[in-house]
N, C-alpha and C. Protein backbone atom coordinates (compact mmCIF):
# COMPACT_ATOMS: atom_id res chain seq x y z
N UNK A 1 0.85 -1.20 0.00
CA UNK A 1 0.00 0.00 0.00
C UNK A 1 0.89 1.25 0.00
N UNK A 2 0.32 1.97 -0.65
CA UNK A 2 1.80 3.71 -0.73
C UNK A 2 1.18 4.38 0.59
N UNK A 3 2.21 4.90 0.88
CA UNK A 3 2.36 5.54 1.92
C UNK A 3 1.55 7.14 1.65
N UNK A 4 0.98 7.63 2.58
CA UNK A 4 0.00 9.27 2.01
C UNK A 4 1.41 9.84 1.52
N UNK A 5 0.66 10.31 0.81
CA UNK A 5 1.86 11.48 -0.19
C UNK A 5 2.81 11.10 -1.13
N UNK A 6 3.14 9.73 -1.05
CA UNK A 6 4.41 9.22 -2.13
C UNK A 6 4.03 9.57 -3.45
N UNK A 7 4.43 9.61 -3.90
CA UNK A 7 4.38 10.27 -5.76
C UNK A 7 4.04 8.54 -6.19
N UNK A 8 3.06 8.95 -7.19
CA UNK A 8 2.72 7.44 -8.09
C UNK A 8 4.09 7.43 -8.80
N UNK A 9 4.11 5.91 -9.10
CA UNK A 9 5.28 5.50 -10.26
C UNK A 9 4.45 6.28 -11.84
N UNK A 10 5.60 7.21 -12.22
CA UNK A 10 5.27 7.51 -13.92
C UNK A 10 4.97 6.12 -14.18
N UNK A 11 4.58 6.68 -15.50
CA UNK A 11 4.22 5.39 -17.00
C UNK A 11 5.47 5.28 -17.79
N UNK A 12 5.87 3.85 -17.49
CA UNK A 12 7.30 3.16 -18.16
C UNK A 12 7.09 3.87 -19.42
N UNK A 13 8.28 4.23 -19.98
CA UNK A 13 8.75 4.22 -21.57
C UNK A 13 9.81 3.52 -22.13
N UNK A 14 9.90 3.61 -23.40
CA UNK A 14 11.42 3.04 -23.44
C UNK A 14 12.25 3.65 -24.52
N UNK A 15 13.53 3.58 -24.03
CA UNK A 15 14.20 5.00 -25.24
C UNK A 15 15.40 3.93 -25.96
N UNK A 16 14.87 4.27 -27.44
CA UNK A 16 16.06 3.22 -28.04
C UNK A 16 17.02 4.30 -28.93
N UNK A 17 17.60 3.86 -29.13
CA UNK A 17 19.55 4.62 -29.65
C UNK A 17 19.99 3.40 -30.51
N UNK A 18 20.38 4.24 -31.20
CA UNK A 18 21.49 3.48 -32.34
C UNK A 18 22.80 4.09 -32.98
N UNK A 19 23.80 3.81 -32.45
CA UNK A 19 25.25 4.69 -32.78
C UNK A 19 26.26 3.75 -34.16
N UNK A 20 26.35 4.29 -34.71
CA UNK A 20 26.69 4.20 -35.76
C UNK A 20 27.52 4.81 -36.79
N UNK A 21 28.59 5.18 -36.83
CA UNK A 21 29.28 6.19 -37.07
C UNK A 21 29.40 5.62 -38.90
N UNK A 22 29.52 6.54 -39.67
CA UNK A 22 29.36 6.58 -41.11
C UNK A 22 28.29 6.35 -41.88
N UNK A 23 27.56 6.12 -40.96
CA UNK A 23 25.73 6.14 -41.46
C UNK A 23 25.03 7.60 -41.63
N UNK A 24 23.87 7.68 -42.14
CA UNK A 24 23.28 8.82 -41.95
C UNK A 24 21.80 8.76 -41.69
N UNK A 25 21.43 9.01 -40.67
CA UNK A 25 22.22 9.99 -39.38
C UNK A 25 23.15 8.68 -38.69
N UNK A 26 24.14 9.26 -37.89
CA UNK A 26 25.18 8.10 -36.87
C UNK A 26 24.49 7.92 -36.01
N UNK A 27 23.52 8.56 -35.40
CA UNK A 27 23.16 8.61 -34.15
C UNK A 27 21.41 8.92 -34.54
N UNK A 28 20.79 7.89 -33.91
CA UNK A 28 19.18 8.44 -33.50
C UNK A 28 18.89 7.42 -32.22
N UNK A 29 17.96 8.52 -31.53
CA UNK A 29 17.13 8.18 -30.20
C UNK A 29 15.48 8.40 -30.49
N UNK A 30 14.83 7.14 -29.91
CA UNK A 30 13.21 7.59 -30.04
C UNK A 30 12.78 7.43 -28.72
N UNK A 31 12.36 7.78 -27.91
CA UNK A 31 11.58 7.81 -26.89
C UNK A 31 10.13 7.37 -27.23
N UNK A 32 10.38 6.68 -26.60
CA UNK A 32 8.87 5.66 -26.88
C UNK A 32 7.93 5.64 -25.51
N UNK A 33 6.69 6.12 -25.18
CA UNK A 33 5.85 5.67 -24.38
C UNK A 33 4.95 5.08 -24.04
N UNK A 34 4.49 4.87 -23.09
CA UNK A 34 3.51 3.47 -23.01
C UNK A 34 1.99 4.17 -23.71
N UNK A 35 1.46 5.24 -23.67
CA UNK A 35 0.37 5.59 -24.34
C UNK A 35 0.83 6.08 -26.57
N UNK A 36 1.79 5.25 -26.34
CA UNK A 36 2.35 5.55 -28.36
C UNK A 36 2.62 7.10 -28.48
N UNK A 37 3.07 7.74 -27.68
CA UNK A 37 3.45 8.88 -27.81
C UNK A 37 5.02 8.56 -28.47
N UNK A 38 5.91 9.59 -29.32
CA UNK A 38 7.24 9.35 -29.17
C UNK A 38 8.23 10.61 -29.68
N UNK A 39 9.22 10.55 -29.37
CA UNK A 39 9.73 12.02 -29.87
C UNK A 39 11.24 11.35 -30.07
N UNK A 40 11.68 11.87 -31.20
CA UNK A 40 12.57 10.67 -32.24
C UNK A 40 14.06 12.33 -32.46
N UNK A 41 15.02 11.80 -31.99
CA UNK A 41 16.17 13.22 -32.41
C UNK A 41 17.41 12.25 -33.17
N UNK A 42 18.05 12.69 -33.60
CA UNK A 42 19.45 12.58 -34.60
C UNK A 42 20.44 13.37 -34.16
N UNK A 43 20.47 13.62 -32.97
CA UNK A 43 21.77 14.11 -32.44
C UNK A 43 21.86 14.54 -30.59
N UNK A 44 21.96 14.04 -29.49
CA UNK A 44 21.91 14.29 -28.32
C UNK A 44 21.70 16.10 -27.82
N UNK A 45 21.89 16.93 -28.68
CA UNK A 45 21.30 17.96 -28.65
C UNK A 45 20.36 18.56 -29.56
N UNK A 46 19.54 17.48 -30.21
CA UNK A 46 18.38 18.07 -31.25
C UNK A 46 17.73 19.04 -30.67
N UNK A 47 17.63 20.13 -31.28
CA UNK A 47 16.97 21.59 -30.68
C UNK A 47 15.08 21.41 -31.35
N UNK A 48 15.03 20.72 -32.46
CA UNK A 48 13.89 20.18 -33.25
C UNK A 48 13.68 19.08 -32.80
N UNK A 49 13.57 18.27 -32.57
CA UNK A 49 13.25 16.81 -31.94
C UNK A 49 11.89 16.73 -32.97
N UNK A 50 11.74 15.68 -33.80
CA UNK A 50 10.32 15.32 -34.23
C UNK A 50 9.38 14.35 -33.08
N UNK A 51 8.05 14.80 -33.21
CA UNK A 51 7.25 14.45 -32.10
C UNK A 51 6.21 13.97 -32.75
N UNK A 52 5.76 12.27 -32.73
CA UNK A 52 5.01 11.56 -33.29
C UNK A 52 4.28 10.95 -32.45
N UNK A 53 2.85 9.99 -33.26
CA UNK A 53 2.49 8.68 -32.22
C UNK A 53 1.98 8.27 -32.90
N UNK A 54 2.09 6.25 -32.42
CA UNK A 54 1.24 5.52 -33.41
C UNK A 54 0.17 4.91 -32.30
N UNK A 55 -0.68 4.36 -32.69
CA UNK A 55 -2.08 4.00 -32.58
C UNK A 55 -1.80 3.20 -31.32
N UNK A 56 -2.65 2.52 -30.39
CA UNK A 56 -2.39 1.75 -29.47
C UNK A 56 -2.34 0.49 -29.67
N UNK A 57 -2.76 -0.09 -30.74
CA UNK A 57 -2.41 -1.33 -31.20
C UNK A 57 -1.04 -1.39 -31.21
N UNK A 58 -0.60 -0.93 -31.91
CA UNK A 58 1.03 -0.57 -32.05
C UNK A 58 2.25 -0.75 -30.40
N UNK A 59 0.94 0.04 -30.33
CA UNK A 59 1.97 0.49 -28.27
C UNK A 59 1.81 -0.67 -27.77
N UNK A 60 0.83 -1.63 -28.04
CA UNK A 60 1.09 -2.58 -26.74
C UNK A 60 1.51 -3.57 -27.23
N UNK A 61 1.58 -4.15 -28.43
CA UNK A 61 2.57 -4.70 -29.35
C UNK A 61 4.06 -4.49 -28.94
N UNK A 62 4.48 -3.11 -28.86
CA UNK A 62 6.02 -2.79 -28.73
C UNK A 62 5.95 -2.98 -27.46
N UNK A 63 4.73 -2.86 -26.22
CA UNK A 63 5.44 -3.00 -24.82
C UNK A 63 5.45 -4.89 -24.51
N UNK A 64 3.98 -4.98 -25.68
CA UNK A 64 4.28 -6.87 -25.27
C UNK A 64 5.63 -7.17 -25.21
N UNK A 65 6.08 -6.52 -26.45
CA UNK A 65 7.51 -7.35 -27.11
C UNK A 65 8.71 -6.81 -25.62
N UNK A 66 8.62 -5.71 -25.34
CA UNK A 66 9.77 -5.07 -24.06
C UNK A 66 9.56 -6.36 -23.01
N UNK A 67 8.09 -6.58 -22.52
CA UNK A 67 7.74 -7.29 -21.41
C UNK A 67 8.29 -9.13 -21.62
N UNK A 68 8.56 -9.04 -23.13
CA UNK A 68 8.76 -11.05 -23.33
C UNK A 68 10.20 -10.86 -22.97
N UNK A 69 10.81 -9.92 -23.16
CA UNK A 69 12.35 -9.20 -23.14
C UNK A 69 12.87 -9.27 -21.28
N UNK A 70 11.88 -9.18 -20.75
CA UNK A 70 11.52 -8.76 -19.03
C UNK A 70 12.34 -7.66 -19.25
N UNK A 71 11.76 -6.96 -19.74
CA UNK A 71 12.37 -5.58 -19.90
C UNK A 71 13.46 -4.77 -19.99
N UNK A 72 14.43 -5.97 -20.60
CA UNK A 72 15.80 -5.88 -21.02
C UNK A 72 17.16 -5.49 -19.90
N UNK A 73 16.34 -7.13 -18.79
CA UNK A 73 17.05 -7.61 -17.54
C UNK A 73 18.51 -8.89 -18.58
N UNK A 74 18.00 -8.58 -19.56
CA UNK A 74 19.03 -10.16 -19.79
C UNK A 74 19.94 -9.89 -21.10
N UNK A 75 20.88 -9.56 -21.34
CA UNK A 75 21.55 -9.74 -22.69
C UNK A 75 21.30 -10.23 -23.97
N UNK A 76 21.34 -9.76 -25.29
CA UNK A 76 20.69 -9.53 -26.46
C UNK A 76 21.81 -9.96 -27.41
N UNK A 77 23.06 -9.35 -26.71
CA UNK A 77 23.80 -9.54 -28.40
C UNK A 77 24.60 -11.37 -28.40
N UNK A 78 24.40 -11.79 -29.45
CA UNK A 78 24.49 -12.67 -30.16
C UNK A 78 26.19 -13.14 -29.49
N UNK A 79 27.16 -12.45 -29.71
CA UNK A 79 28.55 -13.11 -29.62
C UNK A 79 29.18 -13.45 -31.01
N UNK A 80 28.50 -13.47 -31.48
CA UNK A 80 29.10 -14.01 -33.00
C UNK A 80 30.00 -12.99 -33.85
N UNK A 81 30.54 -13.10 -34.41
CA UNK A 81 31.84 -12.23 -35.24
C UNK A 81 31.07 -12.03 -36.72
N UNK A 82 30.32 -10.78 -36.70
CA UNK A 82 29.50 -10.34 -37.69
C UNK A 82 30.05 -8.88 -37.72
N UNK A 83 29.37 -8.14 -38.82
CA UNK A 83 29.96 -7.08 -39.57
C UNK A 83 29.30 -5.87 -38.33
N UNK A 84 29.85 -5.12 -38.21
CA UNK A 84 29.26 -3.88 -37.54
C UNK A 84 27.98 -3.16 -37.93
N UNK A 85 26.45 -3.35 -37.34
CA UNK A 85 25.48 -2.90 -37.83
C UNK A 85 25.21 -1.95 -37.10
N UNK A 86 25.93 -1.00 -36.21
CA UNK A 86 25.40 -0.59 -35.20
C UNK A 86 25.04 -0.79 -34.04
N UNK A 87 25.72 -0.50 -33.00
CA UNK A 87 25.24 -0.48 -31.60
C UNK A 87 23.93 0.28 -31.21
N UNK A 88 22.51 -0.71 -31.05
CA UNK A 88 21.47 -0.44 -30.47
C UNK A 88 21.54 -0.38 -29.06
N UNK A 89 20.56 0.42 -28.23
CA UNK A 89 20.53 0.02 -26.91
C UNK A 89 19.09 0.17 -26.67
N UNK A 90 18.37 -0.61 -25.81
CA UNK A 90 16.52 -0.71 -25.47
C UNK A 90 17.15 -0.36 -23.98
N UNK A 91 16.23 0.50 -23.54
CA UNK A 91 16.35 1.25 -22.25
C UNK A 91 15.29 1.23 -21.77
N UNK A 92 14.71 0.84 -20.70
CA UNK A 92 13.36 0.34 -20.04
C UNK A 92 13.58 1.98 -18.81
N UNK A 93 12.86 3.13 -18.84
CA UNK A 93 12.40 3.82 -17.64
C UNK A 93 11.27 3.73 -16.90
N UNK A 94 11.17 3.86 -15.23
CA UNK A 94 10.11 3.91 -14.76
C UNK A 94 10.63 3.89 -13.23
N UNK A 95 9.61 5.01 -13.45
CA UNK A 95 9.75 5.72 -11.64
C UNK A 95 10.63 6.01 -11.17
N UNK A 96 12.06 6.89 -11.72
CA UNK A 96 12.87 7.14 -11.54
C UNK A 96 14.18 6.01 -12.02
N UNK A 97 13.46 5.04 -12.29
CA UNK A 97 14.69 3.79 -12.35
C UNK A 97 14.75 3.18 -13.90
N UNK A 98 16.09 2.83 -14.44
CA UNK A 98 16.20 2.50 -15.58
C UNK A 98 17.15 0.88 -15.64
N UNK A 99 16.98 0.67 -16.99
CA UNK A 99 18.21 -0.47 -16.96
C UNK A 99 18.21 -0.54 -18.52
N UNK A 100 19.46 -0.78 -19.03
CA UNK A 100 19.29 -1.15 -20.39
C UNK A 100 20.50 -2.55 -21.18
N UNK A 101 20.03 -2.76 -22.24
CA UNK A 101 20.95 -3.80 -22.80
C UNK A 101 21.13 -3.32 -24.48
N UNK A 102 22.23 -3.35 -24.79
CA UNK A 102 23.13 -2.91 -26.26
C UNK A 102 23.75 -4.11 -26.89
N UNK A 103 24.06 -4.08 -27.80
CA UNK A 103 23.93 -5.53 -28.34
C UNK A 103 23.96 -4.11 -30.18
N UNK A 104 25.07 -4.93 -31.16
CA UNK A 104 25.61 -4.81 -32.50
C UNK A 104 24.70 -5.89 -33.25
N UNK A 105 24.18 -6.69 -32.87
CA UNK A 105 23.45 -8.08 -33.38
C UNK A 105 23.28 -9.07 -32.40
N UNK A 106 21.80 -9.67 -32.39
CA UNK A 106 20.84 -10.11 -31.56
C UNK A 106 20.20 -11.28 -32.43
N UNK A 107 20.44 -12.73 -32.19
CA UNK A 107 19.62 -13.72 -32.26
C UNK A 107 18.31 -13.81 -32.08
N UNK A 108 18.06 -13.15 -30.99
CA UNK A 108 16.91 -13.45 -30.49
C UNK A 108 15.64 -12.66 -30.80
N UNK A 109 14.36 -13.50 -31.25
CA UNK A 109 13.64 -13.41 -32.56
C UNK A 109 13.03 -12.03 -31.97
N UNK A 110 12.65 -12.08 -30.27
CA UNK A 110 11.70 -10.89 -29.86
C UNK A 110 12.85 -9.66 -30.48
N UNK A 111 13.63 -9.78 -29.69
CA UNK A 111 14.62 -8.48 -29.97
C UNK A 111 14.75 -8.01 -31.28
N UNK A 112 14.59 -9.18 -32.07
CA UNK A 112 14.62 -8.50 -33.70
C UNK A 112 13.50 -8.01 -34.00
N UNK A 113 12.22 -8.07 -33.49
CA UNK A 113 10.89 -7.68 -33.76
C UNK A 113 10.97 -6.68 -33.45
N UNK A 114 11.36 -6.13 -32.04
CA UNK A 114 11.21 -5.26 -31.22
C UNK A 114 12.01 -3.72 -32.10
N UNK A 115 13.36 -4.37 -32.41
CA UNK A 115 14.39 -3.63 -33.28
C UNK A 115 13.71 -2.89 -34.28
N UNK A 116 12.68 -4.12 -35.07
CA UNK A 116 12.23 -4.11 -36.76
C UNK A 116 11.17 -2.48 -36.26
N UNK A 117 10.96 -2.34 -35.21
CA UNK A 117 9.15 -1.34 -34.96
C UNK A 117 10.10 -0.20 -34.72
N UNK A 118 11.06 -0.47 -34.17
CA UNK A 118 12.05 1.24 -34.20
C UNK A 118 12.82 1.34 -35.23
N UNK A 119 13.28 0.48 -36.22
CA UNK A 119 13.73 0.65 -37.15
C UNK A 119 12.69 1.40 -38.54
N UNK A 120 11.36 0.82 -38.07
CA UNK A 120 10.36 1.31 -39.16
C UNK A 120 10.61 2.94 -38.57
N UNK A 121 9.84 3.14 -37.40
CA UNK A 121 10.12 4.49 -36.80
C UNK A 121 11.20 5.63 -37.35
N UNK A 122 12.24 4.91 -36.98
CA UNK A 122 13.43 5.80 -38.00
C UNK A 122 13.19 5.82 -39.34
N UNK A 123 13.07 5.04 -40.28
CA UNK A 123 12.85 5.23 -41.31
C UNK A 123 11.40 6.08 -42.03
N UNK A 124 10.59 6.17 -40.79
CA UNK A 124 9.37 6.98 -41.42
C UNK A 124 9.92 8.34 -40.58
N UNK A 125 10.50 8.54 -40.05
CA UNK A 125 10.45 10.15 -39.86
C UNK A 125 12.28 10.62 -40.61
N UNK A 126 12.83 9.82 -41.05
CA UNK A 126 13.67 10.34 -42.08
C UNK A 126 13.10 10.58 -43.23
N UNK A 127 11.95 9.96 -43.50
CA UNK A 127 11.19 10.30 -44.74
C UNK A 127 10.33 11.39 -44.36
N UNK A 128 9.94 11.43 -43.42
CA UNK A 128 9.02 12.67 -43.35
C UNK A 128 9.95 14.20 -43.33
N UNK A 129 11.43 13.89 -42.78
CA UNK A 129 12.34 14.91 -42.96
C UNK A 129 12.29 15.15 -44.57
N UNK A 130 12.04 14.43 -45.18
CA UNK A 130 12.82 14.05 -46.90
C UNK A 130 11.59 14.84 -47.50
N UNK A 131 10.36 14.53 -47.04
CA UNK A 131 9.16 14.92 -47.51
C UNK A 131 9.12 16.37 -47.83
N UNK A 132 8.89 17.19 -46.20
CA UNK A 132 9.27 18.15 -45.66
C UNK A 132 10.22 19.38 -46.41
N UNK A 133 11.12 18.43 -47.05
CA UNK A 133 12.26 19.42 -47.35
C UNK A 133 11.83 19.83 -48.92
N UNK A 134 11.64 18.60 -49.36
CA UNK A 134 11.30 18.68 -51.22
C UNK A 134 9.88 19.73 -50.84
N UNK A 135 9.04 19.29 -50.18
CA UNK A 135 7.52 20.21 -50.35
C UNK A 135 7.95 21.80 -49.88
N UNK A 136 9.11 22.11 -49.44
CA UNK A 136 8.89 23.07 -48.78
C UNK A 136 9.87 23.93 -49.61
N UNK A 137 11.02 22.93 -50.16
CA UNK A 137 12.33 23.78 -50.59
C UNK A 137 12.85 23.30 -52.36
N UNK A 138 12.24 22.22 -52.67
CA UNK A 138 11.98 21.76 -54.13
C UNK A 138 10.64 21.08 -54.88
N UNK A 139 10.09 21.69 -54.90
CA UNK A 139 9.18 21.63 -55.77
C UNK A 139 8.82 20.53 -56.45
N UNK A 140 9.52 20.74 -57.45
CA UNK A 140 10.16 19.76 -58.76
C UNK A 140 10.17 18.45 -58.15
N UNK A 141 11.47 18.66 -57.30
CA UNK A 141 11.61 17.13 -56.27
C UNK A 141 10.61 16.44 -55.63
N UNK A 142 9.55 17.00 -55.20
CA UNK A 142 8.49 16.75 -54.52
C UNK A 142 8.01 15.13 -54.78
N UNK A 143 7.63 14.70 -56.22
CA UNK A 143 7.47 13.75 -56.75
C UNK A 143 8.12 12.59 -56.11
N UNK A 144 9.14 12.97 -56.29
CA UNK A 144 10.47 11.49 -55.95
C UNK A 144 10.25 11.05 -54.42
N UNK A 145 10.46 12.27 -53.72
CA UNK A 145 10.23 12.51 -52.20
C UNK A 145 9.03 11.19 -51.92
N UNK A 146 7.39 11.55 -52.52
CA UNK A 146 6.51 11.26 -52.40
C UNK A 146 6.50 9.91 -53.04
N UNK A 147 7.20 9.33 -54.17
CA UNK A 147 7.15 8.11 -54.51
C UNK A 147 7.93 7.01 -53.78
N UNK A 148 9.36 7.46 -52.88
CA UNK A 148 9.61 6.79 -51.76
C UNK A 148 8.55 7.18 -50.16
N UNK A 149 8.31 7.49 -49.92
CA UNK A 149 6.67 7.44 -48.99
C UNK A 149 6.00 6.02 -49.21
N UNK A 150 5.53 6.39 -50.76
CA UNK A 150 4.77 5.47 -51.79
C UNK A 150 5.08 4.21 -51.13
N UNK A 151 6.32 3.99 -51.59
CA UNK A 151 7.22 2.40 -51.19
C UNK A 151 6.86 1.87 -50.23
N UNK A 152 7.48 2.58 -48.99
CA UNK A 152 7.81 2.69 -47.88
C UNK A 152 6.05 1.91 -47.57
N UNK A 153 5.68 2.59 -47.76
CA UNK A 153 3.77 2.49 -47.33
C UNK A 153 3.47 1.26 -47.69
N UNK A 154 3.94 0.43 -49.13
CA UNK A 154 3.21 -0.31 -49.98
C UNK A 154 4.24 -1.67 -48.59
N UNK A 155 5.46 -1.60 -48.84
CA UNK A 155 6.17 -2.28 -47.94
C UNK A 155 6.03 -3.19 -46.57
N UNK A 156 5.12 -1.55 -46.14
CA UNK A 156 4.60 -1.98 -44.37
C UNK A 156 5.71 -1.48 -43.70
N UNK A 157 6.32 -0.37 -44.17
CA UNK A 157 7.10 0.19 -43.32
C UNK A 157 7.26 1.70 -42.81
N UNK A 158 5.73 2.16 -43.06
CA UNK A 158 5.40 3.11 -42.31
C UNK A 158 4.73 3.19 -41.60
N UNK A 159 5.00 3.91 -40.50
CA UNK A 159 4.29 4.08 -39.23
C UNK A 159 4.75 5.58 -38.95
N UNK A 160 2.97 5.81 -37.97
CA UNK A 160 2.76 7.19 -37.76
C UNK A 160 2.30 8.39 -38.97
N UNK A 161 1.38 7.33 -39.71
CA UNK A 161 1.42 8.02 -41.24
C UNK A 161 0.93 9.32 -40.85
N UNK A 162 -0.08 9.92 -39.38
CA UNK A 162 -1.11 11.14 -39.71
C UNK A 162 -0.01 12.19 -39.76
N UNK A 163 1.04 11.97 -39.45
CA UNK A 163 2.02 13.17 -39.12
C UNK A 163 2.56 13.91 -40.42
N UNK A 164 2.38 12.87 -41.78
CA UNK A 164 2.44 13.05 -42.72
C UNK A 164 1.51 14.02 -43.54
N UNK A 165 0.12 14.30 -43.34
CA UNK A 165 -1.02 14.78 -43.65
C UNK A 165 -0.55 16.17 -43.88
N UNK A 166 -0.40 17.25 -43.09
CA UNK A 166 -0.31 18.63 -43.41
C UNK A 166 0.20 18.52 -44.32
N UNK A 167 1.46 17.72 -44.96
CA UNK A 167 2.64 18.70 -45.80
C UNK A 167 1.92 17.74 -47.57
N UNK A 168 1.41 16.50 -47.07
CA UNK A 168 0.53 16.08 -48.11
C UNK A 168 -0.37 16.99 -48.96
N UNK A 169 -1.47 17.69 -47.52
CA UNK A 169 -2.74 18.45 -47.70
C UNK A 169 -1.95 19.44 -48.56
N UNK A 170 -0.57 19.90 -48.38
CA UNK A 170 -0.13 21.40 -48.43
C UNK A 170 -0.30 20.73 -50.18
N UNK A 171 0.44 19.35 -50.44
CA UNK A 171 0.71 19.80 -52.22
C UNK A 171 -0.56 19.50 -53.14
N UNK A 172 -1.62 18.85 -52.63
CA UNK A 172 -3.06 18.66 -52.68
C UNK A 172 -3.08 19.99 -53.62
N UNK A 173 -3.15 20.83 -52.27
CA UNK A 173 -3.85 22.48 -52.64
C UNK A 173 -3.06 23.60 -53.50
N UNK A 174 -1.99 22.87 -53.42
CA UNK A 174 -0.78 23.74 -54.72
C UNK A 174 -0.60 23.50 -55.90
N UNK A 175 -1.23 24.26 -56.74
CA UNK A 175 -1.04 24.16 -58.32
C UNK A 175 0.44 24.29 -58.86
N UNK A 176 1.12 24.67 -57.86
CA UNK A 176 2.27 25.02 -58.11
C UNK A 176 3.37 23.49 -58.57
N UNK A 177 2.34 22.66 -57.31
CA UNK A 177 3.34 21.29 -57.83
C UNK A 177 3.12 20.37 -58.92
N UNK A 178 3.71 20.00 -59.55
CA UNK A 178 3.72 18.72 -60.80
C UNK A 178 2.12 17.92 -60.73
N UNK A 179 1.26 18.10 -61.32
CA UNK A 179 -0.10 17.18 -61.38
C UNK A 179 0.12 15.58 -60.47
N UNK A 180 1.14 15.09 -61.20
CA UNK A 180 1.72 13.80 -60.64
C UNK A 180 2.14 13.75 -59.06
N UNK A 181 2.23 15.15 -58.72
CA UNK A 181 2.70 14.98 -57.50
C UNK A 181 1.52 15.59 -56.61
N UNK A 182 0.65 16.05 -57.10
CA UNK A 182 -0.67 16.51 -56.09
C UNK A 182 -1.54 14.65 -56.49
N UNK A 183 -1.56 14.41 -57.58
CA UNK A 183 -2.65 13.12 -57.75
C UNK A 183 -1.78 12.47 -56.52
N UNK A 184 -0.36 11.86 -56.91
CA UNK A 184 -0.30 10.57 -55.56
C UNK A 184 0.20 11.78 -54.33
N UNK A 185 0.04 12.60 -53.87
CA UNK A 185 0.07 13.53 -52.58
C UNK A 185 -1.50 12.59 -52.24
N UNK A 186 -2.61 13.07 -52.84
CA UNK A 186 -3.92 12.54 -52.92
C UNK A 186 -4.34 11.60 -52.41
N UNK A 187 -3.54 10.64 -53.29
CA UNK A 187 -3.83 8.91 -52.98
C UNK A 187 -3.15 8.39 -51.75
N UNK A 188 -2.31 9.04 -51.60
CA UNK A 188 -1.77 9.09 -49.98
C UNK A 188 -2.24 9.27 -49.21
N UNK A 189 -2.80 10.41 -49.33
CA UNK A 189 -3.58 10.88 -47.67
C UNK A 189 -4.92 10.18 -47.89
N UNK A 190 -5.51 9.79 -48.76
CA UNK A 190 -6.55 9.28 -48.55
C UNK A 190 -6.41 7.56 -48.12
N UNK A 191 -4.95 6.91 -48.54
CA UNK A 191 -4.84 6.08 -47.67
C UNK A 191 -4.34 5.81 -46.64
N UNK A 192 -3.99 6.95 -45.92
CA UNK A 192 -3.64 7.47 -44.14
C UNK A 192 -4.89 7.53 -43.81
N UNK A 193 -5.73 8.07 -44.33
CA UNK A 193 -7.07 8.75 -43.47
C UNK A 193 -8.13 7.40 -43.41
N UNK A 194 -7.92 6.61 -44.45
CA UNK A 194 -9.01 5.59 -44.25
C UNK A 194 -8.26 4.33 -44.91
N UNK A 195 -7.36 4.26 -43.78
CA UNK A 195 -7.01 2.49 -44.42
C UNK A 195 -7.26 1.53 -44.41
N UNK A 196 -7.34 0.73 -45.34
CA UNK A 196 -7.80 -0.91 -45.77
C UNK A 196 -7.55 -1.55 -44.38
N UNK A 197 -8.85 -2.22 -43.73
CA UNK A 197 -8.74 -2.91 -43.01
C UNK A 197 -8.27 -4.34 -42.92
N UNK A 198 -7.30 -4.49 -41.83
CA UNK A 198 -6.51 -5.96 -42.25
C UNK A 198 -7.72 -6.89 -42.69
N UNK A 199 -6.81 -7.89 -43.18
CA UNK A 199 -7.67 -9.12 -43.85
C UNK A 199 -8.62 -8.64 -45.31
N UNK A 200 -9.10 -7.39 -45.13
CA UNK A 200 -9.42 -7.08 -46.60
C UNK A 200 -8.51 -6.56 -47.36
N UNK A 201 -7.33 -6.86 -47.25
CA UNK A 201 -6.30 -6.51 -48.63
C UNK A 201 -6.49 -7.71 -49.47
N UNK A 202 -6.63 -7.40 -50.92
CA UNK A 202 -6.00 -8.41 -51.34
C UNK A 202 -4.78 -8.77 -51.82
């Protein structure tokens, strides 16, 4: 029973990192929380930090996978003499208290699952950087920008699509951009806003 006055335990999150030197970016962190909130930086002093969330299906998926992990009480990396992919680290916070495990390559199937949902993560908000930049600062480019989205989407490797919407809506409404690039701007957001429910794909 808590004692009158003790402060409740916060709501666990978990903050994953990946260092990597000659990659681009070398370095990203996502802060992940238990309600799918997350705020994702590319450099330990990001002054911009991008600030996303995916759905709760999603969240308790990524906390199932932390919890089969026991919350990354036990060692991950493999041992094996493999090529340098980067040093990950899964960092379990809560209530002041943390613990984490790092690991270059990981056998173990949860950990690669777990990896695969922050790896999508990074890769949809480097695209939304990519997006961002063509809609805002090339025009022309816009297209290309939007046809890797395209991919990415068709793939299953985006997540957090609504965050995408404004800069979509923006080339929608601009005559300014390439026809080709307002039609699939279009077909995009209309498959963020109302997507095919599993099992009815064909």
């Amino acid at each position: 029973m808590l004692a009158f006055g003790a402060p409740l335990l916060a709501e666990p999150r978990i903050v994953y990192s990946k260092v990597f030197p000659g990659s681009v970016p070398p370095w990203v962190q996502i802060a992940f929380e238990r309600d799918g909130k997350a705020v994702y930086k590319e450099s330990p002093d990001d002054e911009q930090p991008l600030k996303f969330a995916l759905d709760k299906e999603s969240a308790d998926k990524i906390y199932a996978l932390a919890d089969k992990l026991e919350r990354f009480k036990t060692p991950l990396e493999s041992g094996l003499k493999v090529a340098n992919m980067g040093m990950k680290t899964f960092r379990w916070e809560e209530g002041g208290e943390s613990r984490e495990v790092k690991f270059n390559y990981s056998q173990d199937e949860t950990a690669r699952q777990l990896l695969d949902w922050f790896e999508k993560m990074t890769e949809s908000e480097q695209l939304l950087i990519s997006v961002e930049r063509s809609v805002r600062y090339d025009k022309l480019g816009a297209n290309k920008a939007l046809l890797q989205l395209q991919a990415a989407m068709e793939k299953g490797r985006l997540v957090g699509g609504a965050q995408f919407l404004p800069m979509l809506d923006r080339v929608i409404k601009n005559d300014s951009f390439l026809n080709m690039a307002r039609d699939r701007a279009s077909a995009l957001a209309e498959a963020i806003r109302n997507p095919v429910p599993k099992g009815a794909q064909q």
